[in-house]
PDB file of N, CA and C in Angstrom:
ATOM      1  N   UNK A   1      91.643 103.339 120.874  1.00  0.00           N
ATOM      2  CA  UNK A   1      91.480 102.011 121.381  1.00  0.00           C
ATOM      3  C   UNK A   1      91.947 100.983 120.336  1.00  0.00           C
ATOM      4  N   UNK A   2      91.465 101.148 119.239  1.00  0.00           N
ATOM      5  CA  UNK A   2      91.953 100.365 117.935  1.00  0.00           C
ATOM      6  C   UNK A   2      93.188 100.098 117.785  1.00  0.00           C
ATOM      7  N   UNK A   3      94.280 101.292 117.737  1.00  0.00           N
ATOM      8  CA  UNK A   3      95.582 101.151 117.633  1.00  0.00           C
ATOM      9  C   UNK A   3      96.318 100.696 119.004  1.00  0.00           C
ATOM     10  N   UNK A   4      95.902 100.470 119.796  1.00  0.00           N
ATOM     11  CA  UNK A   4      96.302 100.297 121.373  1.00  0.00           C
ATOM     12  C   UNK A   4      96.103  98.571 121.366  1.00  0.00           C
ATOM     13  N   UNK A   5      94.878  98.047 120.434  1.00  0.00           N
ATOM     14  CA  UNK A   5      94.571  96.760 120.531  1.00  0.00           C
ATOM     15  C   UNK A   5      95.420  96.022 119.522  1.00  0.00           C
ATOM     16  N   UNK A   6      95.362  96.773 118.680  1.00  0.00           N
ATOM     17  CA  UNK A   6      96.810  96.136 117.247  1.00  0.00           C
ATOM     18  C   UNK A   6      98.181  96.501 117.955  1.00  0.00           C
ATOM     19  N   UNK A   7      98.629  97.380 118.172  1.00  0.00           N
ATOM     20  CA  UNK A   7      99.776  97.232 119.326  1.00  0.00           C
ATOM     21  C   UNK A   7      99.622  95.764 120.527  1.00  0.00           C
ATOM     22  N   UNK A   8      99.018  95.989 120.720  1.00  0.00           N
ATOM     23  CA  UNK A   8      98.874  94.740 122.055  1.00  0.00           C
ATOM     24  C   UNK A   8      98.516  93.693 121.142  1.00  0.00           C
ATOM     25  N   UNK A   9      98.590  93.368 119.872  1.00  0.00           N
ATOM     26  CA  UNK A   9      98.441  91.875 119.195  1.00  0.00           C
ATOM     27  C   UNK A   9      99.728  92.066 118.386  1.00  0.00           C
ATOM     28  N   UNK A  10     100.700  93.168 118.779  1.00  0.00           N
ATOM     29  CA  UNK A  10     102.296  92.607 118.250  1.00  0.00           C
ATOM     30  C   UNK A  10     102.350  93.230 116.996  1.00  0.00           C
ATOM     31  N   UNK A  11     101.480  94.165 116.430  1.00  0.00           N
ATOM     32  CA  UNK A  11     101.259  95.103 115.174  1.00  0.00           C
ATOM     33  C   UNK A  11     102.001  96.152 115.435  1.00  0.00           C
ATOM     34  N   UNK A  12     101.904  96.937 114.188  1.00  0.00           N
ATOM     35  CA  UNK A  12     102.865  98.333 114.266  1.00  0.00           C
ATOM     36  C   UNK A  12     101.464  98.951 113.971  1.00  0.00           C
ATOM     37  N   UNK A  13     100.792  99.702 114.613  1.00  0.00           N
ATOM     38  CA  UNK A  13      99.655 100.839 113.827  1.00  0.00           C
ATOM     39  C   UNK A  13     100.351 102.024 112.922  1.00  0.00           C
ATOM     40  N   UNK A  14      99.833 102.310 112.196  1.00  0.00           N
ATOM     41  CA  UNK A  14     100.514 103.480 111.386  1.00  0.00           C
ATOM     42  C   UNK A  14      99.360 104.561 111.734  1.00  0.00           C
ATOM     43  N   UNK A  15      98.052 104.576 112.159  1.00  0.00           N
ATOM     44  CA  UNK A  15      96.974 105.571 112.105  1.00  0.00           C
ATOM     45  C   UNK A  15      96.850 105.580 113.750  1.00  0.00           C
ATOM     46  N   UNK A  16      95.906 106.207 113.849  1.00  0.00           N
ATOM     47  CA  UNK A  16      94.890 106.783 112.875  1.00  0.00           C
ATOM     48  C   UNK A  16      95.078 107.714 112.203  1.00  0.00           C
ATOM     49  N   UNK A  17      94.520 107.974 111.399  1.00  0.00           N
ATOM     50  CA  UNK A  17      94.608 109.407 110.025  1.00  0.00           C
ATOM     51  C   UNK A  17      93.250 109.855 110.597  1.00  0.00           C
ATOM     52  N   UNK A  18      93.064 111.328 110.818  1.00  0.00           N
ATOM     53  CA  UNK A  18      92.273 112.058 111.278  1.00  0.00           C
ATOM     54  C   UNK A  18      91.227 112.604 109.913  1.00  0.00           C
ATOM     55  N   UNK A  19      92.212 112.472 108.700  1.00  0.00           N
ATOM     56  CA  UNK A  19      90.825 112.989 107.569  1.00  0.00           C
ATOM     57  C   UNK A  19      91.534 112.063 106.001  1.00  0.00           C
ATOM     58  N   UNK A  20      90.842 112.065 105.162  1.00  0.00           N
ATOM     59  CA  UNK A  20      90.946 111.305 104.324  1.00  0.00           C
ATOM     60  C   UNK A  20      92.279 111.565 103.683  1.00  0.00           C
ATOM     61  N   UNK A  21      92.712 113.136 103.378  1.00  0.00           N
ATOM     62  CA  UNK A  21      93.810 113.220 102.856  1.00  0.00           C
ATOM     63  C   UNK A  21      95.001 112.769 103.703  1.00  0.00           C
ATOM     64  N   UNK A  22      94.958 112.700 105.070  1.00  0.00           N
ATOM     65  CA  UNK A  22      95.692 111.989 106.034  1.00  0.00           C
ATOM     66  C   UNK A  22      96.121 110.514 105.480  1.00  0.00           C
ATOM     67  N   UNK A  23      94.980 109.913 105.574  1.00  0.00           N
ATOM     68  CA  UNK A  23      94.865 108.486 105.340  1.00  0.00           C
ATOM     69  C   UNK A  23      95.624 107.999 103.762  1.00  0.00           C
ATOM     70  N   UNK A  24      94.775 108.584 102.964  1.00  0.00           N
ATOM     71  CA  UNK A  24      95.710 108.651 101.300  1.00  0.00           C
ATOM     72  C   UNK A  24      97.205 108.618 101.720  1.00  0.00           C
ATOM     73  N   UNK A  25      97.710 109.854 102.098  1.00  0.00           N
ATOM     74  CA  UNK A  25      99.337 110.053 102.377  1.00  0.00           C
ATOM     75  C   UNK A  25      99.618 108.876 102.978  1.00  0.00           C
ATOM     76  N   UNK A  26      99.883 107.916 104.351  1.00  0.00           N
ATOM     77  CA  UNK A  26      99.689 107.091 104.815  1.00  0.00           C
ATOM     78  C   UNK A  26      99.341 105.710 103.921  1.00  0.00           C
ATOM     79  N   UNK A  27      98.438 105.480 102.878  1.00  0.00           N
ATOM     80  CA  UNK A  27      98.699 104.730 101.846  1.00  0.00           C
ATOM     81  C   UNK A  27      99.525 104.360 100.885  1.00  0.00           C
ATOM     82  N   UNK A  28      99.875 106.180 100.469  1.00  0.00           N
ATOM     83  CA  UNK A  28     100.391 105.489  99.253  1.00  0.00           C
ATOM     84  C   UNK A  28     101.871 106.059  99.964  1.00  0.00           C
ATOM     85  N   UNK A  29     101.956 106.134 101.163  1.00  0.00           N
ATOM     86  CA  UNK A  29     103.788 106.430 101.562  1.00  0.00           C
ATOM     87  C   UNK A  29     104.719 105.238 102.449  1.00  0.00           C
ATOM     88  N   UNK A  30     103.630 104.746 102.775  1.00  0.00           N
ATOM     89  CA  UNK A  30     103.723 103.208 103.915  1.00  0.00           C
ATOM     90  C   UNK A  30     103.687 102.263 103.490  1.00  0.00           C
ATOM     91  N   UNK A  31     104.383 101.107 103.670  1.00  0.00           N
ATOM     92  CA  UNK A  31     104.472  99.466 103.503  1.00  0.00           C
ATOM     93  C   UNK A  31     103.781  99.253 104.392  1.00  0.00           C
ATOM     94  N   UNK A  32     102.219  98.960 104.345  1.00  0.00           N
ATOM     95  CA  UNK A  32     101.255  98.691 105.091  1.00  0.00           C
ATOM     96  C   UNK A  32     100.981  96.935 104.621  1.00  0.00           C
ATOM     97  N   UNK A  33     100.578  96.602 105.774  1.00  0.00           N
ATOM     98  CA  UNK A  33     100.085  95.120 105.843  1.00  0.00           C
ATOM     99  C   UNK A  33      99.180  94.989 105.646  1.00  0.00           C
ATOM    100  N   UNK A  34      98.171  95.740 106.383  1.00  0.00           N
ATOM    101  CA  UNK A  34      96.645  95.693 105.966  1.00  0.00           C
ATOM    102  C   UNK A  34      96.218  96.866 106.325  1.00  0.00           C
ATOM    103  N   UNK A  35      94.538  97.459 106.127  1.00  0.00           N
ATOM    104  CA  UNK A  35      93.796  98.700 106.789  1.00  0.00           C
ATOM    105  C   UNK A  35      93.106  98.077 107.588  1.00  0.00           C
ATOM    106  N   UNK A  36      92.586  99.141 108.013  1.00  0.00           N
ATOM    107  CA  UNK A  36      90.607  98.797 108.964  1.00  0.00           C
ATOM    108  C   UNK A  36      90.879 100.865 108.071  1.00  0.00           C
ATOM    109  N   UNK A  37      89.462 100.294 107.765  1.00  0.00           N
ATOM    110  CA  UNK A  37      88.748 102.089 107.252  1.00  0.00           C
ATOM    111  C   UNK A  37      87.735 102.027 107.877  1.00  0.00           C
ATOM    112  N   UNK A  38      87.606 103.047 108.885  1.00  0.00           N
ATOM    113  CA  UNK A  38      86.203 103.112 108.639  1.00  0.00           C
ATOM    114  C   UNK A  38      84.930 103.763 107.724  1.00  0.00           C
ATOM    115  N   UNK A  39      84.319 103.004 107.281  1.00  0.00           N
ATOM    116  CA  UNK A  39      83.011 103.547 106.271  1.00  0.00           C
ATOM    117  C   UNK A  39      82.696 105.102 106.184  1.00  0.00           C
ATOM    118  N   UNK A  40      82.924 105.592 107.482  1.00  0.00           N
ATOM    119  CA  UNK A  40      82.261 107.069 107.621  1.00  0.00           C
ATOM    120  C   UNK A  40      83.422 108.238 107.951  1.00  0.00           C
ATOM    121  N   UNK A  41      84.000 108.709 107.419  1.00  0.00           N
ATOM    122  CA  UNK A  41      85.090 109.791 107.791  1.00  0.00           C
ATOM    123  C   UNK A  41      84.029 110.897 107.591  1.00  0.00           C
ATOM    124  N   UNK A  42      84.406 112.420 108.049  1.00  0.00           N
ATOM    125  CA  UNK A  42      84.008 113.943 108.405  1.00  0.00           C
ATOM    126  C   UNK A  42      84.167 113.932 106.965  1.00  0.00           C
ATOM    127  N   UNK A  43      82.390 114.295 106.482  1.00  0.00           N
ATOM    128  CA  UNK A  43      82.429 114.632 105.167  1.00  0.00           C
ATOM    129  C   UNK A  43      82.385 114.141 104.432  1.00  0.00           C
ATOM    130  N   UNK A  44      82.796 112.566 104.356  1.00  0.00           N
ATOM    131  CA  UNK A  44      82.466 111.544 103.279  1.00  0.00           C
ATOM    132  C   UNK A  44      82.417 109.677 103.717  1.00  0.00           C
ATOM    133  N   UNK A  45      83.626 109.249 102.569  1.00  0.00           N
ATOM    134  CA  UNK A  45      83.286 107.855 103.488  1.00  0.00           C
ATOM    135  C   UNK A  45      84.666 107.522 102.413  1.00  0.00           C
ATOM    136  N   UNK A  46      85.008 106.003 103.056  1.00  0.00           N
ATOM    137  CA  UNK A  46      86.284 105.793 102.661  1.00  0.00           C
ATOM    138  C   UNK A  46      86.514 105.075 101.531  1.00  0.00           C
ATOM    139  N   UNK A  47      85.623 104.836 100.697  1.00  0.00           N
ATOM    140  CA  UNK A  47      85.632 104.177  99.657  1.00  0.00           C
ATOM    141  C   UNK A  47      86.946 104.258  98.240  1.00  0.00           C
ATOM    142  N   UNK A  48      87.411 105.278  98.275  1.00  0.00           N
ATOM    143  CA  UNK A  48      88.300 105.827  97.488  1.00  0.00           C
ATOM    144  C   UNK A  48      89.780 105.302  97.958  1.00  0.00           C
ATOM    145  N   UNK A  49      89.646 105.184  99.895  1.00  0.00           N
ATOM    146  CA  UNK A  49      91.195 104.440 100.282  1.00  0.00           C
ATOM    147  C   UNK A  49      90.997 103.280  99.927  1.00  0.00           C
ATOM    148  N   UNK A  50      90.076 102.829 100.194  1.00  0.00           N
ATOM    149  CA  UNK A  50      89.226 101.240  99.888  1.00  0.00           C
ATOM    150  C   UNK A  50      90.278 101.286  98.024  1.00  0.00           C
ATOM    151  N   UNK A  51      89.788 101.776  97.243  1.00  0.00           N
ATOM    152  CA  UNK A  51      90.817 101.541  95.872  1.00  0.00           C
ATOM    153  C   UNK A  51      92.121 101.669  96.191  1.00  0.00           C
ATOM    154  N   UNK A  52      92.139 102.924  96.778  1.00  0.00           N
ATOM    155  CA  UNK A  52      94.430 102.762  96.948  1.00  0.00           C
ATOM    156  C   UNK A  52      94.733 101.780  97.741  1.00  0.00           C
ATOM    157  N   UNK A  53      93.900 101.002  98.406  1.00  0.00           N
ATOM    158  CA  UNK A  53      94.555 100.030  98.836  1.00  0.00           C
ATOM    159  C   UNK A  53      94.127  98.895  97.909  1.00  0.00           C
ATOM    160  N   UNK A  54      93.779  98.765  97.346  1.00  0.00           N
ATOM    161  CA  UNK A  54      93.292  97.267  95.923  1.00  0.00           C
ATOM    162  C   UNK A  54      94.308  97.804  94.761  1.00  0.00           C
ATOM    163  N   UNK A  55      95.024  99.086  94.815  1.00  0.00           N
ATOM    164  CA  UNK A  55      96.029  99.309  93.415  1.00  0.00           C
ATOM    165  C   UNK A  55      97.297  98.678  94.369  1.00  0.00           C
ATOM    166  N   UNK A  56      97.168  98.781  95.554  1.00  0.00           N
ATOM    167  CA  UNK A  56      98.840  98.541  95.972  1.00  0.00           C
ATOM    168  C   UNK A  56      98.816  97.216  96.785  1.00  0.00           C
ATOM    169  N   UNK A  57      97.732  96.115  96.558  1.00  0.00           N
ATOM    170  CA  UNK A  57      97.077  94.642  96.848  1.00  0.00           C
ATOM    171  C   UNK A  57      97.701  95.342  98.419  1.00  0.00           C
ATOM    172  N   UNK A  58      96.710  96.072  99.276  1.00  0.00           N
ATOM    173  CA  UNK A  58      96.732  96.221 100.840  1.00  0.00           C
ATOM    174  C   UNK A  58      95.354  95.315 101.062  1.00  0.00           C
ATOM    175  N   UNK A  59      95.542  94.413 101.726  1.00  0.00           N
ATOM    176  CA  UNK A  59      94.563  93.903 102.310  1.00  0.00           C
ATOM    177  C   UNK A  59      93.330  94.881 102.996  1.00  0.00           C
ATOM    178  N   UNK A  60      92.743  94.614 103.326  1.00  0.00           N
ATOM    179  CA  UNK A  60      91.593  96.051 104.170  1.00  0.00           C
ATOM    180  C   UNK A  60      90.578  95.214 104.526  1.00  0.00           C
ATOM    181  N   UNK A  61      89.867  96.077 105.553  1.00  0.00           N
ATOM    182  CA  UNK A  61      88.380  95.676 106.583  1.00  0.00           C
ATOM    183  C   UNK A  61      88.367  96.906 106.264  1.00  0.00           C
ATOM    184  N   UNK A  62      86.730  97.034 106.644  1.00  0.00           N
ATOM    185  CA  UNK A  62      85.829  98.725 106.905  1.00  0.00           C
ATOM    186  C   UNK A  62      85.522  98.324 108.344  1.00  0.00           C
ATOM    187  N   UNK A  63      85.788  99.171 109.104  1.00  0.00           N
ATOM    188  CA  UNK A  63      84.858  99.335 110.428  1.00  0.00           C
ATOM    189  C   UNK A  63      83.742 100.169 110.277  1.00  0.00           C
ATOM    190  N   UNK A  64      82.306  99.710 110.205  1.00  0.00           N
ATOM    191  CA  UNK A  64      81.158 100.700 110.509  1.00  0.00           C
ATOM    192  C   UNK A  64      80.188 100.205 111.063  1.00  0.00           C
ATOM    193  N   UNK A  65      79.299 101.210 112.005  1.00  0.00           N
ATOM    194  CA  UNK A  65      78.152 101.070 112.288  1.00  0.00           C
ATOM    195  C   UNK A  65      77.020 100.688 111.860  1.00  0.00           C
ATOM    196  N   UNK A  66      77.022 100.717 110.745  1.00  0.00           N
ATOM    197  CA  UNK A  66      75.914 100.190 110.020  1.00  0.00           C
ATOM    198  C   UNK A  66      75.996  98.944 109.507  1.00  0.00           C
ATOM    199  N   UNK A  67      74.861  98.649 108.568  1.00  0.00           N
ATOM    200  CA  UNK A  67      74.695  96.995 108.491  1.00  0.00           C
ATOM    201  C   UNK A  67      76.029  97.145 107.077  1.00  0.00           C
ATOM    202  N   UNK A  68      76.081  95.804 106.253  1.00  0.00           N
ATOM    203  CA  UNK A  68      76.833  95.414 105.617  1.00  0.00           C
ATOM    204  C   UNK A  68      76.318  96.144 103.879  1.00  0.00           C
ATOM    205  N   UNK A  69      75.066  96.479 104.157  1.00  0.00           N
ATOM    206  CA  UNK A  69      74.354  97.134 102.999  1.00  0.00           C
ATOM    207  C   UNK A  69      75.119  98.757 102.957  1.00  0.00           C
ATOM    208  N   UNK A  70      75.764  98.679 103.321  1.00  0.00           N
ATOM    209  CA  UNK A  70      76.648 100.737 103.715  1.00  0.00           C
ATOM    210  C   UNK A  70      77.470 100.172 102.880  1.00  0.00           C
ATOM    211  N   UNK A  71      78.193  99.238 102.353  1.00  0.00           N
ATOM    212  CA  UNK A  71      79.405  98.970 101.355  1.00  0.00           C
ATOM    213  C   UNK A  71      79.067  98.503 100.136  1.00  0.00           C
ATOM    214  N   UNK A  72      79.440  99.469  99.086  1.00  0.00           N
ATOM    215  CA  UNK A  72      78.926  99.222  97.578  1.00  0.00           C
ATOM    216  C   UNK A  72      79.531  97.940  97.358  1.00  0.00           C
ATOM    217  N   UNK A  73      79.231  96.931  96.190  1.00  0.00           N
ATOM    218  CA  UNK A  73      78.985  96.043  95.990  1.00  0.00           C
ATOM    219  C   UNK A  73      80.249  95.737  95.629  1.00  0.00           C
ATOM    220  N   UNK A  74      81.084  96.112  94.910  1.00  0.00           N
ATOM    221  CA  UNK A  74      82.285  96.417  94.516  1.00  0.00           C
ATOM    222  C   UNK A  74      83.529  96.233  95.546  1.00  0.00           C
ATOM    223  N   UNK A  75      82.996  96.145  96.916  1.00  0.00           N
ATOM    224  CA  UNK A  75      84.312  95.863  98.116  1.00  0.00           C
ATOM    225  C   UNK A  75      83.402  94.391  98.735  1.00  0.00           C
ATOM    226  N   UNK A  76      82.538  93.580  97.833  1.00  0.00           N
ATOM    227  CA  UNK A  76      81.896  92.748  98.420  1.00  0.00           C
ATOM    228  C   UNK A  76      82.630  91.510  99.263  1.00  0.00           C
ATOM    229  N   UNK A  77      84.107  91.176  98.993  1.00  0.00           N
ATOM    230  CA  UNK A  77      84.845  90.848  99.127  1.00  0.00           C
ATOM    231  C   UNK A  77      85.727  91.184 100.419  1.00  0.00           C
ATOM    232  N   UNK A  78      85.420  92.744 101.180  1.00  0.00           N
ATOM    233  CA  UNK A  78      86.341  92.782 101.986  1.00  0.00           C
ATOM    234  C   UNK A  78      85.382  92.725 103.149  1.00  0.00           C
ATOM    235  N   UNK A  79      86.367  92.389 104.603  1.00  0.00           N
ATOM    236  CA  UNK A  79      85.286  92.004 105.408  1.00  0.00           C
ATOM    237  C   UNK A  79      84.871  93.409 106.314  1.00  0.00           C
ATOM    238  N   UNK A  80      84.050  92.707 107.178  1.00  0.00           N
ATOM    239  CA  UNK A  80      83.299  94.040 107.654  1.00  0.00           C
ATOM    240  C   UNK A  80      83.665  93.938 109.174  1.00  0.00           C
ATOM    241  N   UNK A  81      84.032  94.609 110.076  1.00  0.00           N
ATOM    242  CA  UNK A  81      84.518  94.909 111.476  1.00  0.00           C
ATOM    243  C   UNK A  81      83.332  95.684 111.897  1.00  0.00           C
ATOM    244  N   UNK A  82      82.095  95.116 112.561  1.00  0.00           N
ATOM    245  CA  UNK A  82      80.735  95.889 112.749  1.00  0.00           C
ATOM    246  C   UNK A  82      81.397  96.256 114.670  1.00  0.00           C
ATOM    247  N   UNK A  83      80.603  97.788 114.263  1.00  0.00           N
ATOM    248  CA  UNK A  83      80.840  98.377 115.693  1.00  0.00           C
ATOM    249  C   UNK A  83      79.424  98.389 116.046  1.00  0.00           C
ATOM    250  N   UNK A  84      79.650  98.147 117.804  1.00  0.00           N
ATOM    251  CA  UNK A  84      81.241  98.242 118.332  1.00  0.00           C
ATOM    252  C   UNK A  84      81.972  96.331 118.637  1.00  0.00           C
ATOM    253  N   UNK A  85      82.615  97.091 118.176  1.00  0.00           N
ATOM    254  CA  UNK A  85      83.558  95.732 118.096  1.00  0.00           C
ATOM    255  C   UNK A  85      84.369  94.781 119.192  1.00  0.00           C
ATOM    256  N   UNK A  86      85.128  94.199 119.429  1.00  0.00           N
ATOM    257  CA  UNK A  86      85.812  93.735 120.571  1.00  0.00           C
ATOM    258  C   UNK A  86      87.574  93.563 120.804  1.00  0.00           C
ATOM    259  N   UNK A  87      87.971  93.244 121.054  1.00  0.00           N
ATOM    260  CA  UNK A  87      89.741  92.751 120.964  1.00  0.00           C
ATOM    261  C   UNK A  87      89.622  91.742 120.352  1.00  0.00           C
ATOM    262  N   UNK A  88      88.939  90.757 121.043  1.00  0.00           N
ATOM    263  CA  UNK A  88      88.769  89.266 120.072  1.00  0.00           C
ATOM    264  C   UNK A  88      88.682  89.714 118.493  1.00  0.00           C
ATOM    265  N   UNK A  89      87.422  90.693 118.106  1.00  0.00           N
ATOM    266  CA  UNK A  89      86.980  90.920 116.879  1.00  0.00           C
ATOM    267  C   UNK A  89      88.406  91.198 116.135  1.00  0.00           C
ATOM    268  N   UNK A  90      88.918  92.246 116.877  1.00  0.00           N
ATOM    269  CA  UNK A  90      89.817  92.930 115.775  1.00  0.00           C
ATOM    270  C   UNK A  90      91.169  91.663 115.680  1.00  0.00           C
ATOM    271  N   UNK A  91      91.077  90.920 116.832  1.00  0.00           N
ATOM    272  CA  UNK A  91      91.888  89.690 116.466  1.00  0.00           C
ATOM    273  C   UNK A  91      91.693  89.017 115.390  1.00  0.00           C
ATOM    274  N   UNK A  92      90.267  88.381 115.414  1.00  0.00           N
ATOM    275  CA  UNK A  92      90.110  87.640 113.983  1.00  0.00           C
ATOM    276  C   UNK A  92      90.560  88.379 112.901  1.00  0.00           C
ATOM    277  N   UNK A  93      90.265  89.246 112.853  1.00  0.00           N
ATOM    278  CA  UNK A  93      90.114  90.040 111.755  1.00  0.00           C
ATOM    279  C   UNK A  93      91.708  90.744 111.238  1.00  0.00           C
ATOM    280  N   UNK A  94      92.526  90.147 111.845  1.00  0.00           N
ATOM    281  CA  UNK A  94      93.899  90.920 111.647  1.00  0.00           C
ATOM    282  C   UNK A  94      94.579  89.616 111.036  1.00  0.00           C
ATOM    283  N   UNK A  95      94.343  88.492 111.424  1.00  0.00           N
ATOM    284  CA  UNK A  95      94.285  86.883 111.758  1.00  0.00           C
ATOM    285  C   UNK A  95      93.908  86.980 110.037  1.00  0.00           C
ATOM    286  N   UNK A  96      92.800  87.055 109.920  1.00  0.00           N
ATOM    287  CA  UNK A  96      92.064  86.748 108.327  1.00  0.00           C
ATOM    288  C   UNK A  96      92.638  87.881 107.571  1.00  0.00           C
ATOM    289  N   UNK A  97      92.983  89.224 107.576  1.00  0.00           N
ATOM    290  CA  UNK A  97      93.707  90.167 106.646  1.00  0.00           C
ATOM    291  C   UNK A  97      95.042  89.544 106.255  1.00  0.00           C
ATOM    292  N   UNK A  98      95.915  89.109 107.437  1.00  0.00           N
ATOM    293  CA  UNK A  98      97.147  88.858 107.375  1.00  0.00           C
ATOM    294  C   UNK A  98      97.346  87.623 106.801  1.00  0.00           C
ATOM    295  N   UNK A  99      96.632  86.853 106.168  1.00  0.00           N
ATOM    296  CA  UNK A  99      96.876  85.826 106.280  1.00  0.00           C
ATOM    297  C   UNK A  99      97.969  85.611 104.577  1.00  0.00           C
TER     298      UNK A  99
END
């Protein structure tokens, strides 16, 4: 749905990446504009793309379910896409990455 809604706001999606080493490759191989991570991947959480994208200045959002207290203090700065989310949402929010 995510990539279907950034397509339909005139984006190129590059993901989804199905597991973290997915996502890494996809970082550091792509001229990416911005991310959405979400907080919780199978097995861990995305905090580590969260850095490859601050070494290669990629803009980024986390999408997660949980409150804003799930993101160490250290990404205090990036914004948060709380699910479930909307079209509008991921509008703003592509709106404020891209800017």
């Amino acid at each position: 749905m995510l990539s279907d809604w950034i397509s339909e706001l005139g984006h190129e999606p590059v993901g989804p990446a199905a597991t973290e080493d997915a996502a890494r490759r996809l970082i550091e191989s792509t001229a990416l504009g911005a991310a959405i991570l979400d907080v919780s991947l199978a097995g861990g959480d995305s905090f580590a793309l969260a850095r490859g994208c601050q070494e290669r200045t990629v803009p980024f959002a986390f999408a997660t379910g949980h409150d804003r207290g799930s993101v160490p203090a250290d990404f205090a700065d990036a914004p948060v896409l709380p699910k479930p989310f909307t079209f509008d949402d991921v509008q703003q929010l592509l709106i404020e990455l891209l800017r």
